[in-house]
N, C-alpha and C. Protein backbone atom coordinates (compact mmCIF):
# COMPACT_ATOMS: atom_id res chain seq x y z
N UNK A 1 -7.73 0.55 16.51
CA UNK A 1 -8.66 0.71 15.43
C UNK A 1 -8.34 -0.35 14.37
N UNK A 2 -9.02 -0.98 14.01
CA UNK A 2 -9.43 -2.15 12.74
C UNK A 2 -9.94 -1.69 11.16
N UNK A 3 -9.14 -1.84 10.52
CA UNK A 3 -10.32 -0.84 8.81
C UNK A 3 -9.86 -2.47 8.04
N UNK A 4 -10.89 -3.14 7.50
CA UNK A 4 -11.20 -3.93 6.75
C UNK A 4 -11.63 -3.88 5.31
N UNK A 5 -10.83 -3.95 4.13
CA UNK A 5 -11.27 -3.90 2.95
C UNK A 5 -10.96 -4.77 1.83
N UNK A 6 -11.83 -5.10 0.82
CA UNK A 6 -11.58 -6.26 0.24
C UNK A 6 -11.47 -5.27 -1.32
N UNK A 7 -10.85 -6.05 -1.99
CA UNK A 7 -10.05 -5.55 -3.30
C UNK A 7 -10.13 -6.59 -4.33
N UNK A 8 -10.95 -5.90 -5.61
CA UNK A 8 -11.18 -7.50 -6.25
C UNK A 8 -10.43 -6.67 -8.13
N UNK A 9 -9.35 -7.62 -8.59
CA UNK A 9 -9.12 -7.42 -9.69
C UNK A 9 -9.67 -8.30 -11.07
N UNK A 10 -9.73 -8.09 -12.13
CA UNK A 10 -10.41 -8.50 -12.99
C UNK A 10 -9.62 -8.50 -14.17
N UNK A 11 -8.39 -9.01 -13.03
CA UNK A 11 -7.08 -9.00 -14.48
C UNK A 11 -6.29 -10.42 -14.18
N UNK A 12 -5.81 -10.85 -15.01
CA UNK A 12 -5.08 -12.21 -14.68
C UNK A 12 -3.84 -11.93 -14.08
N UNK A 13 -3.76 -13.02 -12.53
CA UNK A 13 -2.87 -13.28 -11.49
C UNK A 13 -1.51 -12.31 -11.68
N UNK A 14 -0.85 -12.66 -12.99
CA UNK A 14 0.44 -11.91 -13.62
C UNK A 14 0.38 -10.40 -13.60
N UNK A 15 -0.78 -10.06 -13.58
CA UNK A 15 -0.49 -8.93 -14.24
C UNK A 15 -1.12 -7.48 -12.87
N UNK A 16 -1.74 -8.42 -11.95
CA UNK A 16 -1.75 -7.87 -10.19
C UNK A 16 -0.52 -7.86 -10.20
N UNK A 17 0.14 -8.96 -9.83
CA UNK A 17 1.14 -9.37 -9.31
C UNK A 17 2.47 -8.19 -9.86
N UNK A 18 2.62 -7.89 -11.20
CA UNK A 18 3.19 -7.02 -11.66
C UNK A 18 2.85 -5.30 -11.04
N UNK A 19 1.50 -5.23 -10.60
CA UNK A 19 0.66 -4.01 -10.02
C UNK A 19 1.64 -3.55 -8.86
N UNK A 20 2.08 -4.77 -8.33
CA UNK A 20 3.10 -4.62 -7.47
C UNK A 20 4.19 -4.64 -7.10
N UNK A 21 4.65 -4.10 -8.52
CA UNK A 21 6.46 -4.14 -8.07
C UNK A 21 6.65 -2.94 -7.66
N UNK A 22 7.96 -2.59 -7.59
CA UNK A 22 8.86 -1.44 -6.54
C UNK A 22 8.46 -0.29 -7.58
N UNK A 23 9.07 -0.55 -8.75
CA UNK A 23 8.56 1.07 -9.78
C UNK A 23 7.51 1.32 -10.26
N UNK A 24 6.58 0.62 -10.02
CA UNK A 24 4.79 0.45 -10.51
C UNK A 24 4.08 0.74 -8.79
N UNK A 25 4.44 0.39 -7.67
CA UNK A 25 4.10 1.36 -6.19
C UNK A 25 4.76 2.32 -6.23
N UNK A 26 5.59 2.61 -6.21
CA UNK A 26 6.30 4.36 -6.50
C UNK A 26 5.45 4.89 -7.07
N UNK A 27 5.73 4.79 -8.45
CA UNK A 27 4.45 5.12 -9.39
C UNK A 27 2.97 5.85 -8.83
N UNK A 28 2.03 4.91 -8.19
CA UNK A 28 1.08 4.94 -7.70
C UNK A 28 1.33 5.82 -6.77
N UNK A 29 2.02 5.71 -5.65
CA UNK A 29 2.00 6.62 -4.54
C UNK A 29 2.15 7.80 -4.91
N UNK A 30 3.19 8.10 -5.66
CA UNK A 30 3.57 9.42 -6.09
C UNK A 30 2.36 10.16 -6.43
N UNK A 31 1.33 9.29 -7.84
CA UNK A 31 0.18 10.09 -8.18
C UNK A 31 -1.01 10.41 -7.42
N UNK A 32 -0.66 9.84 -6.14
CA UNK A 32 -1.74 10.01 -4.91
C UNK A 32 -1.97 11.02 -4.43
N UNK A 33 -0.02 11.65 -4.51
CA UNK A 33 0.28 12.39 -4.30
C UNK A 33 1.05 12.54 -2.42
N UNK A 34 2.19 10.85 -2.25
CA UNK A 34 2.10 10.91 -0.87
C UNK A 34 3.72 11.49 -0.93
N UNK A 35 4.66 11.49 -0.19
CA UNK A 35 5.49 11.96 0.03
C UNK A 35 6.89 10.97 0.13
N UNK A 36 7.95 11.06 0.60
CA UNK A 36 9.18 10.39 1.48
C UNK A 36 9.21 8.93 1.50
N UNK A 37 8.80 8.31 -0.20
CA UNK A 37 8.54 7.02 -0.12
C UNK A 37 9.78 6.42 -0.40
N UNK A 38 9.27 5.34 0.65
CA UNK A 38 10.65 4.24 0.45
C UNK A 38 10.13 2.67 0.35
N UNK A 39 11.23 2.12 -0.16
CA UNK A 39 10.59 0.16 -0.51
C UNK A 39 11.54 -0.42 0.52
N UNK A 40 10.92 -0.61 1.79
CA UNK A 40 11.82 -1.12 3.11
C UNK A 40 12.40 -2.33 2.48
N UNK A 41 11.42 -3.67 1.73
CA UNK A 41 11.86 -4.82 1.15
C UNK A 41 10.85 -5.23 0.01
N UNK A 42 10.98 -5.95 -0.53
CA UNK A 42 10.58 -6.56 -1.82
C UNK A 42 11.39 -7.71 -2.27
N UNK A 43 10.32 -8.82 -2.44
CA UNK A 43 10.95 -9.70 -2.64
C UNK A 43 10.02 -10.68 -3.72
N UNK A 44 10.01 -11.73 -4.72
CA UNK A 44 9.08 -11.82 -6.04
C UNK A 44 9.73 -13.47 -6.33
N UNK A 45 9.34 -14.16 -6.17
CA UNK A 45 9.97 -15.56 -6.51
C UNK A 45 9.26 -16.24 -7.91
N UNK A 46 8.16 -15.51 -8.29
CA UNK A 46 7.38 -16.36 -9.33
C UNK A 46 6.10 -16.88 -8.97
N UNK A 47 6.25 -17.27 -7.64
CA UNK A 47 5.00 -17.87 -6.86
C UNK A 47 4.24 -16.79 -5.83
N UNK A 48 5.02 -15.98 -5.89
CA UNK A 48 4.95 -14.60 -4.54
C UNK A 48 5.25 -13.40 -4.66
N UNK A 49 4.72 -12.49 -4.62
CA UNK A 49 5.44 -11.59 -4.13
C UNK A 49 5.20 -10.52 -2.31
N UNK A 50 6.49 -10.02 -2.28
CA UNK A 50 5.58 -9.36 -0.66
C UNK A 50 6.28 -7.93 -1.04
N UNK A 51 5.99 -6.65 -1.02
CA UNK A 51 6.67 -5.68 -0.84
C UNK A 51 6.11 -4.86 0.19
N UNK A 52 7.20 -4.26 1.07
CA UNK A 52 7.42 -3.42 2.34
C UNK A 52 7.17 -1.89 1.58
N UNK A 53 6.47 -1.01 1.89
CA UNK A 53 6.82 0.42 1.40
C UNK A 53 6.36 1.10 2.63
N UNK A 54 6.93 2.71 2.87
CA UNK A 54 7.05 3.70 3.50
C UNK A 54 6.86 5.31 2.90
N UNK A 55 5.65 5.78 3.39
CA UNK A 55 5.46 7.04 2.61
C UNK A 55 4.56 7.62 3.95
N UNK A 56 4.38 9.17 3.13
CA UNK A 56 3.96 10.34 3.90
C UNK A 56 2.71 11.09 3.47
N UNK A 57 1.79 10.70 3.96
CA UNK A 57 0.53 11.52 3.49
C UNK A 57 -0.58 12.72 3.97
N UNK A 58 -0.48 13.64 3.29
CA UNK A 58 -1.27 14.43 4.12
C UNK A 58 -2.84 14.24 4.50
N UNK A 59 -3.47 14.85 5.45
CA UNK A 59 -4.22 14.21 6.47
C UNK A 59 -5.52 15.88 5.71
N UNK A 60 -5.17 15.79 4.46
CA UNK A 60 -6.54 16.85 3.81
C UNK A 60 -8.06 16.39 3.20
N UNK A 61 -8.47 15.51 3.84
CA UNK A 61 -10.08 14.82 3.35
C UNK A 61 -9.97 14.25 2.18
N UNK A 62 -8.37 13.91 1.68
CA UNK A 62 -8.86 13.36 -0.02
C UNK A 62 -9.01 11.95 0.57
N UNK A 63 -8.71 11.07 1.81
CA UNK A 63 -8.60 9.94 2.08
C UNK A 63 -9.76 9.27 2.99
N UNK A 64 -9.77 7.72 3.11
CA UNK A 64 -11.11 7.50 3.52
C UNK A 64 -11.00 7.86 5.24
N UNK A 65 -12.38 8.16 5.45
CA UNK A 65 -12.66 8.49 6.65
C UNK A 65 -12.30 8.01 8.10
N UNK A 66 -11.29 6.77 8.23
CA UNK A 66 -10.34 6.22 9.21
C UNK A 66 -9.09 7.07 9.58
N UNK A 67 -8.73 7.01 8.59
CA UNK A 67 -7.21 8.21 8.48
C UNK A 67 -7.99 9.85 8.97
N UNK A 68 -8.84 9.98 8.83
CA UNK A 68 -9.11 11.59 8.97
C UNK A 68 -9.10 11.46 10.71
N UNK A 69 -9.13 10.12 11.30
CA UNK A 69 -9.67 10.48 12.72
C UNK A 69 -8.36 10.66 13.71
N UNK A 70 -7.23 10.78 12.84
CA UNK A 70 -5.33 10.80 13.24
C UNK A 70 -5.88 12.36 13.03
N UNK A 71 -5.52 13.31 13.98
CA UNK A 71 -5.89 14.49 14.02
C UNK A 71 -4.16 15.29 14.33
N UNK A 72 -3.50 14.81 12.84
CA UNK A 72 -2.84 15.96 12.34
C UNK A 72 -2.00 15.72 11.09
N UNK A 73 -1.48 16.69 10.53
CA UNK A 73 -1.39 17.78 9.25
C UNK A 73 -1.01 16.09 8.39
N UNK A 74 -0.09 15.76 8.87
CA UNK A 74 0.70 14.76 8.01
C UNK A 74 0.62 12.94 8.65
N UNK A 75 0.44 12.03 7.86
CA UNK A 75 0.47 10.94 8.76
C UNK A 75 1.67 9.84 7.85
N UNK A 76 1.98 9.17 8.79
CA UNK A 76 3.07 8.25 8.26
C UNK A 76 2.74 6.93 7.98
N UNK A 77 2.65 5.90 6.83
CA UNK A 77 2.20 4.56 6.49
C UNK A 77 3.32 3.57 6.15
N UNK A 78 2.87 2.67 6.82
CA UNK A 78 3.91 1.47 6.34
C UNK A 78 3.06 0.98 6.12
N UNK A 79 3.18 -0.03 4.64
CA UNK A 79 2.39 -0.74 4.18
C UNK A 79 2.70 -1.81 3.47
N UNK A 80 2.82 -3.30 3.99
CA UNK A 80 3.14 -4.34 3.14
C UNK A 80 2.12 -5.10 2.46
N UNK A 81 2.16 -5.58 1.19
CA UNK A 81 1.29 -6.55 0.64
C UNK A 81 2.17 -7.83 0.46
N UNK A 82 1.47 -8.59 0.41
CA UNK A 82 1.82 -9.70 0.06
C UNK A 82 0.65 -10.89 -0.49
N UNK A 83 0.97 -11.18 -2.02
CA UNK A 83 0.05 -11.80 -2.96
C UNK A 83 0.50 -13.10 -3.33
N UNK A 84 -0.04 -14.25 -3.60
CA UNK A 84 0.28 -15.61 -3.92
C UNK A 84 -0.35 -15.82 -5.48
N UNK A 85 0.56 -16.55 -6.43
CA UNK A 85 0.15 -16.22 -7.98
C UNK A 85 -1.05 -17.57 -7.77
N UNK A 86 -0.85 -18.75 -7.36
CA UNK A 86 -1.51 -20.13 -7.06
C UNK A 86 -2.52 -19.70 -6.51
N UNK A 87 -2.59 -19.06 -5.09
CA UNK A 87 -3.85 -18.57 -4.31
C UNK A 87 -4.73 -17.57 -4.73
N UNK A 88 -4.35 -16.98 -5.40
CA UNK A 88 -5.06 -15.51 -6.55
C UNK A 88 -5.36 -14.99 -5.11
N UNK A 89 -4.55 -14.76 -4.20
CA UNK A 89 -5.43 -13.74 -3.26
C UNK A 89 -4.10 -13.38 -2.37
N UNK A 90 -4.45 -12.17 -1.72
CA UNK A 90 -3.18 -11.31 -0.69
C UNK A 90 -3.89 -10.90 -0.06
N UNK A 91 -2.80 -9.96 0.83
CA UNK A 91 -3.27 -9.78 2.51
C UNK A 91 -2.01 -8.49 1.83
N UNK A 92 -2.68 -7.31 2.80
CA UNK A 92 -2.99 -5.74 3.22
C UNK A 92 -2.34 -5.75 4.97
N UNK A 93 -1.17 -5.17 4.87
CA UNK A 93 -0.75 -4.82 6.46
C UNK A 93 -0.77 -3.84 6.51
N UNK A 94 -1.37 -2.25 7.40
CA UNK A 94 -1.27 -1.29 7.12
C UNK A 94 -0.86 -0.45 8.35
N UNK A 95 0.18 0.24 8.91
CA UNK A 95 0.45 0.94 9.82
C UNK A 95 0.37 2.58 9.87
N UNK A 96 -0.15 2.79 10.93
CA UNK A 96 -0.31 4.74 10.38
C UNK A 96 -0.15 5.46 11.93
N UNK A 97 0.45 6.29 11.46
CA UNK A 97 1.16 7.17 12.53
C UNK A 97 0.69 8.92 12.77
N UNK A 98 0.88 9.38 13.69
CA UNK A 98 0.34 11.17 13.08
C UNK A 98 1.78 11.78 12.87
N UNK A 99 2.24 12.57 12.23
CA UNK A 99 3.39 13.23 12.31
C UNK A 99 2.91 14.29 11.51
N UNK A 100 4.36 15.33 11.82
CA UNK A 100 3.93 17.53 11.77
C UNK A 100 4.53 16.93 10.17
C-alpha cells in the first residue's frame, strides 16, 4: 500500500525546521495521543535536519482512512522526516505495523 501527502507550511524554513526537533515531536505525538514513543536518531547540522521516531497508536477512527484498513486494536509507526533549510522542502518515510 502507497498513501501520498503533501504538507505545505507558511512559516519561515527555521521555524519548520525547529517543528522538528526531538522535544517539539514528543510533544506532538503525545497530544495525538500515541503511545511508547521513542527518537531512534536525530540529527540537525544547520542545513538539515532528519529525525527517526517510534510510537504506538490506536487503530479507533480518529486517523485517516489508510491506517483503519490494519485491522487491529493497536498499530506500530516508524516515522522519519527529513527537511533541507536551502531546499525548503522534506520527504515523509512512514512504516506501520498491526500489533495487540
Amino acid at each position: 500500500m502507497q498513501f501520498n501527502d503533501k504538507h505545505t507550511f507558511d512559516k519561515p524554513a527555521a521555524a519548520v525546521m525547529k517543528m522538528f526537533s526531538t522535544g517539539l515531536l514528543r510533544a506532538q505525538v503525545q497530544d495525538l495521543g500515541y503511545r511508547d514513543i521513542g527518537i531512534l536518531e536525530h540529527s540537525s547540522d544547520g542545513k538539515k535536519v532528519r529525525i527517526k521516531a517510534r510510537f504506538t497508536a490506536k487503530s479507533d477512527g480518529r486517523h485517516s482512512d489508510f491506517r483503519q484498513e490494519i485491522p487491529r486494536r493497536f498499530q506500530r509507526h516508524t516515522q522519519t522526516d527529513a527537511l533541507g533549510h536551502r531546499e525548503k522542502t522534506g520527504r515523509l518515510e512512514a512504516g506501520i505495523k498491526a500489533c495487540r
